[in-house]
PDB file of N, CA and C in Angstrom:
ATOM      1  N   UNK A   1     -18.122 -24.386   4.777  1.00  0.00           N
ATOM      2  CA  UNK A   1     -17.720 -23.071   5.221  1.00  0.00           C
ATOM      3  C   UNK A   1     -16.398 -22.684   4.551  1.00  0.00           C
ATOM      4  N   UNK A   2     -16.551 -21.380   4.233  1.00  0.00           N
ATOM      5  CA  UNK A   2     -15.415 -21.484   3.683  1.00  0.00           C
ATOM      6  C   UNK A   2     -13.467 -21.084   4.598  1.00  0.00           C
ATOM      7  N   UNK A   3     -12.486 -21.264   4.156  1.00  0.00           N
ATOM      8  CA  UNK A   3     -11.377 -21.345   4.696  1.00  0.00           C
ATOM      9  C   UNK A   3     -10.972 -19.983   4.617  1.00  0.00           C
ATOM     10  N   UNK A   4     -10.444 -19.786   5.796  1.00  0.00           N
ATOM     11  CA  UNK A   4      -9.493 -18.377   6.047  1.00  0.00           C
ATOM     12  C   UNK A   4      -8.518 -18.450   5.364  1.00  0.00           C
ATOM     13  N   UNK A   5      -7.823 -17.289   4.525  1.00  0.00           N
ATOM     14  CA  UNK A   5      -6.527 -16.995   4.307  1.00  0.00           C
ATOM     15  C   UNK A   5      -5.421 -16.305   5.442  1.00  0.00           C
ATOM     16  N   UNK A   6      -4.259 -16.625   4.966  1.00  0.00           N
ATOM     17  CA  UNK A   6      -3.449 -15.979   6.023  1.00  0.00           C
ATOM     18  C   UNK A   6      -2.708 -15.045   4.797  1.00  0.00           C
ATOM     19  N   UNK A   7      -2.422 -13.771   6.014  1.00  0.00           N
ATOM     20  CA  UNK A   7      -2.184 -12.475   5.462  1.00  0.00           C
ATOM     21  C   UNK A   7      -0.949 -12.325   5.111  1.00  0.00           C
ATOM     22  N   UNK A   8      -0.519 -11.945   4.007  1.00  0.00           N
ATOM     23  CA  UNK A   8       0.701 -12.215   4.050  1.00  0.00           C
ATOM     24  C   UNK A   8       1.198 -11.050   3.817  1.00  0.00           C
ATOM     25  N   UNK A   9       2.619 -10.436   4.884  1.00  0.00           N
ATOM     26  CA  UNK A   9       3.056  -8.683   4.987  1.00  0.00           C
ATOM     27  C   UNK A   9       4.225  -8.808   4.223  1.00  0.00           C
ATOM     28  N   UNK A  10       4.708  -7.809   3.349  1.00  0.00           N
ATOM     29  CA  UNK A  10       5.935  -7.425   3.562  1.00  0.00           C
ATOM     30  C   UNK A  10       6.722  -7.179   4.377  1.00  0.00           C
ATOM     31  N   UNK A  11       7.887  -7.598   3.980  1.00  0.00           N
ATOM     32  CA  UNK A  11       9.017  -6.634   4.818  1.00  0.00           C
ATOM     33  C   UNK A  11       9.712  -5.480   4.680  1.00  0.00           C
ATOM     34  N   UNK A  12       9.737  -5.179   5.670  1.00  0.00           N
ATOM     35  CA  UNK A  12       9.931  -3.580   6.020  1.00  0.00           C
ATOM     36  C   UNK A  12      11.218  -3.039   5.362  1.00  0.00           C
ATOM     37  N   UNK A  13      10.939  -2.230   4.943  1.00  0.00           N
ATOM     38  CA  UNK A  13      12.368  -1.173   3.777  1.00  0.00           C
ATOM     39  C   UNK A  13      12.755  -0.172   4.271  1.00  0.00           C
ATOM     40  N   UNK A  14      13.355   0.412   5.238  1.00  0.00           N
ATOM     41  CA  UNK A  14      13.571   1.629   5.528  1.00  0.00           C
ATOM     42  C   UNK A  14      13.999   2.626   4.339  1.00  0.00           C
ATOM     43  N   UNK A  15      12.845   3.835   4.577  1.00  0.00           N
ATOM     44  CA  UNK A  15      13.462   4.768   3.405  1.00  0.00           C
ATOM     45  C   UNK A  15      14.442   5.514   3.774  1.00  0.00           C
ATOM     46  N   UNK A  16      14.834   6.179   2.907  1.00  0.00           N
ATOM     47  CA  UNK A  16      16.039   7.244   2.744  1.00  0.00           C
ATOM     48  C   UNK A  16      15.162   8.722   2.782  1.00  0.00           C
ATOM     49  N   UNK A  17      15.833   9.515   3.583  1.00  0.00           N
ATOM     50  CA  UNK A  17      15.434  11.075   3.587  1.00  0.00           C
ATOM     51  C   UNK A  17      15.610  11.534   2.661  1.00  0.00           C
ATOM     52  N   UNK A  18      15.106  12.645   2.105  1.00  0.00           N
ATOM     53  CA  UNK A  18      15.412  13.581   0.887  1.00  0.00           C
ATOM     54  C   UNK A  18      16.237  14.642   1.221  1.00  0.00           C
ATOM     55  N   UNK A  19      17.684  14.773   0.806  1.00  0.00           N
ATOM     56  CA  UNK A  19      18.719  15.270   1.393  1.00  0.00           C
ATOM     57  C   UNK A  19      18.139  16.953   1.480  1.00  0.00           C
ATOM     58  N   UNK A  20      17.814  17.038   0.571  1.00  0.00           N
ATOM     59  CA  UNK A  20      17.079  18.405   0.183  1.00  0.00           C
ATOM     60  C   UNK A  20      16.356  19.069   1.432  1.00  0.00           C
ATOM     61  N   UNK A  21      15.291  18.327   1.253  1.00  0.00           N
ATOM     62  CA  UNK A  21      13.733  18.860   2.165  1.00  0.00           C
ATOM     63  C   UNK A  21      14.233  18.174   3.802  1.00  0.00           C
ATOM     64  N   UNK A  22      15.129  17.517   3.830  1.00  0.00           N
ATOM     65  CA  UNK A  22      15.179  16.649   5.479  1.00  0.00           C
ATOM     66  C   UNK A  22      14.321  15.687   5.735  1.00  0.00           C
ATOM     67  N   UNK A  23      13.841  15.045   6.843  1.00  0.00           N
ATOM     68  CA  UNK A  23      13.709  14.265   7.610  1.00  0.00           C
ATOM     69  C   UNK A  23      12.158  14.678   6.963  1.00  0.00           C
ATOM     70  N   UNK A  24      11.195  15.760   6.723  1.00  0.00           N
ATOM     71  CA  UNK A  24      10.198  15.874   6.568  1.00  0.00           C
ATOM     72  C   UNK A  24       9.756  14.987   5.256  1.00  0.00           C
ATOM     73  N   UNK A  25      10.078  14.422   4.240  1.00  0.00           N
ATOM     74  CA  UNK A  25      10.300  14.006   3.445  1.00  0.00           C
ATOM     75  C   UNK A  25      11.199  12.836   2.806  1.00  0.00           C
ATOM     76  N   UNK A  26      10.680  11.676   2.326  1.00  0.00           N
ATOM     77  CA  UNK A  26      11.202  10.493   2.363  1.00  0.00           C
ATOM     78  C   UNK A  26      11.065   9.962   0.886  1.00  0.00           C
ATOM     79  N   UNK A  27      12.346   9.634   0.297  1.00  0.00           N
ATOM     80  CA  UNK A  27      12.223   9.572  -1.108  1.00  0.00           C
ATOM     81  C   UNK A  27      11.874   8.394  -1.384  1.00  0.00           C
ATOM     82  N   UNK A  28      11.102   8.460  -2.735  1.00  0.00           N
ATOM     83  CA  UNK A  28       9.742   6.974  -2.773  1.00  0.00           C
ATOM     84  C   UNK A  28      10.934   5.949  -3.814  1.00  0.00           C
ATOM     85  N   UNK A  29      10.517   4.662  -3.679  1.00  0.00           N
ATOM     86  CA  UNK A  29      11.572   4.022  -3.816  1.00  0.00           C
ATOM     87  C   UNK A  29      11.240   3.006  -5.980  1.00  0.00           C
ATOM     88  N   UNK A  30      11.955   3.698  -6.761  1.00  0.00           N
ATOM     89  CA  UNK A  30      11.456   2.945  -8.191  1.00  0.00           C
ATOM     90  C   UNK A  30      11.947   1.854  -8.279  1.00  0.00           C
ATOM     91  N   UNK A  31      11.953   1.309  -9.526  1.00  0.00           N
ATOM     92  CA  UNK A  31      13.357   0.208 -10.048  1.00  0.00           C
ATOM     93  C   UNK A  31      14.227   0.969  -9.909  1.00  0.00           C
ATOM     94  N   UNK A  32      14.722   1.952 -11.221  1.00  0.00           N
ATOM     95  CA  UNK A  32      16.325   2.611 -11.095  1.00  0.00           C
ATOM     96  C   UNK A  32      16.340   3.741 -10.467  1.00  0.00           C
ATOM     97  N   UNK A  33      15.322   4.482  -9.611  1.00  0.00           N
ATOM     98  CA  UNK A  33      16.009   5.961  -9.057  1.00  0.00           C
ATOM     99  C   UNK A  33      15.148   5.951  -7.603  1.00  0.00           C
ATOM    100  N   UNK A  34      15.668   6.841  -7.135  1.00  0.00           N
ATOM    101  CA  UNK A  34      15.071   7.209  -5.729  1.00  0.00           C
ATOM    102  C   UNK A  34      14.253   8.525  -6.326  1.00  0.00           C
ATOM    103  N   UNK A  35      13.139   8.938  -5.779  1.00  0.00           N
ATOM    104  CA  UNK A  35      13.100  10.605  -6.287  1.00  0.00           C
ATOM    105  C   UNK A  35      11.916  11.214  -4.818  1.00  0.00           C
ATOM    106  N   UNK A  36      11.721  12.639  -4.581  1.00  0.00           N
ATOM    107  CA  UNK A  36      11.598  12.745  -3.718  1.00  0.00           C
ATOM    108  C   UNK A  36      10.135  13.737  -4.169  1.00  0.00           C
ATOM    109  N   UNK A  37       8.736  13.419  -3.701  1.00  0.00           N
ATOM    110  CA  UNK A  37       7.851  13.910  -4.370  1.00  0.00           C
ATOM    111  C   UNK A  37       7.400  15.103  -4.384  1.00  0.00           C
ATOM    112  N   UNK A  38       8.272  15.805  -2.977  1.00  0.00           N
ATOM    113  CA  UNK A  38       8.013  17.128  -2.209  1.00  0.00           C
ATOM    114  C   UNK A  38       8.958  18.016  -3.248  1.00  0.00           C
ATOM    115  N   UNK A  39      10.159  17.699  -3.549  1.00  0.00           N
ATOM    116  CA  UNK A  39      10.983  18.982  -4.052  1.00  0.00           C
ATOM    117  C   UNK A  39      11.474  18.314  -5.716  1.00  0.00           C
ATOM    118  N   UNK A  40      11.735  17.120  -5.823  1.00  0.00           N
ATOM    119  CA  UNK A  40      11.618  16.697  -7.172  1.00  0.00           C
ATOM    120  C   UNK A  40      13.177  16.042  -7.312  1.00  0.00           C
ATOM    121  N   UNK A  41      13.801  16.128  -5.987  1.00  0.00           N
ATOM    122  CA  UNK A  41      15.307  15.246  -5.953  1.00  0.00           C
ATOM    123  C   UNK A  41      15.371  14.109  -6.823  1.00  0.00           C
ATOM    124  N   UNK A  42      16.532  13.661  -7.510  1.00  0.00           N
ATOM    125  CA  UNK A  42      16.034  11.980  -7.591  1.00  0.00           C
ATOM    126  C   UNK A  42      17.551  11.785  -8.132  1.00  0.00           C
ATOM    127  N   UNK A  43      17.708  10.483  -7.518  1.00  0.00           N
ATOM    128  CA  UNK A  43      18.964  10.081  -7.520  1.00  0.00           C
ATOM    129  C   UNK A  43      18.881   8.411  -7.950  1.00  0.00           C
ATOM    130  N   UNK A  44      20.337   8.291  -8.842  1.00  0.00           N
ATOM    131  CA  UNK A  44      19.599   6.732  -9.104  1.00  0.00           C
ATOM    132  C   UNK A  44      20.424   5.712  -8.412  1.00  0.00           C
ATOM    133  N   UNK A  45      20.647   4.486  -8.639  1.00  0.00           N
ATOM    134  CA  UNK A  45      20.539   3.412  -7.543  1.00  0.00           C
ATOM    135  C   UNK A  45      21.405   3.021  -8.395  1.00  0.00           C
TER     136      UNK A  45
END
């Protein structure tokens, strides 16, 4: 039979708001920039 795997989660990242658009909107996280997909913010790290 075969063996179960165990699931393995990340941990949790809290995002950053998009200063722009507010709280409705949460800027997605790259290597070097933050950018925000709703209004086009992007700020780098």
């Amino acid at each position: 039979m075969a063996e179960k795997k165990e699931r393995q989660t990340k941990a949790y990242v809290p995002h950053r708001n998009c200063p722009k658009c507010g709280v409705q909107s949460k800027l997605a996280e790259h290597t070097d920039r933050r950018t925000c997909g709703r209004c086009g913010y992007m700020e780098k790290k």
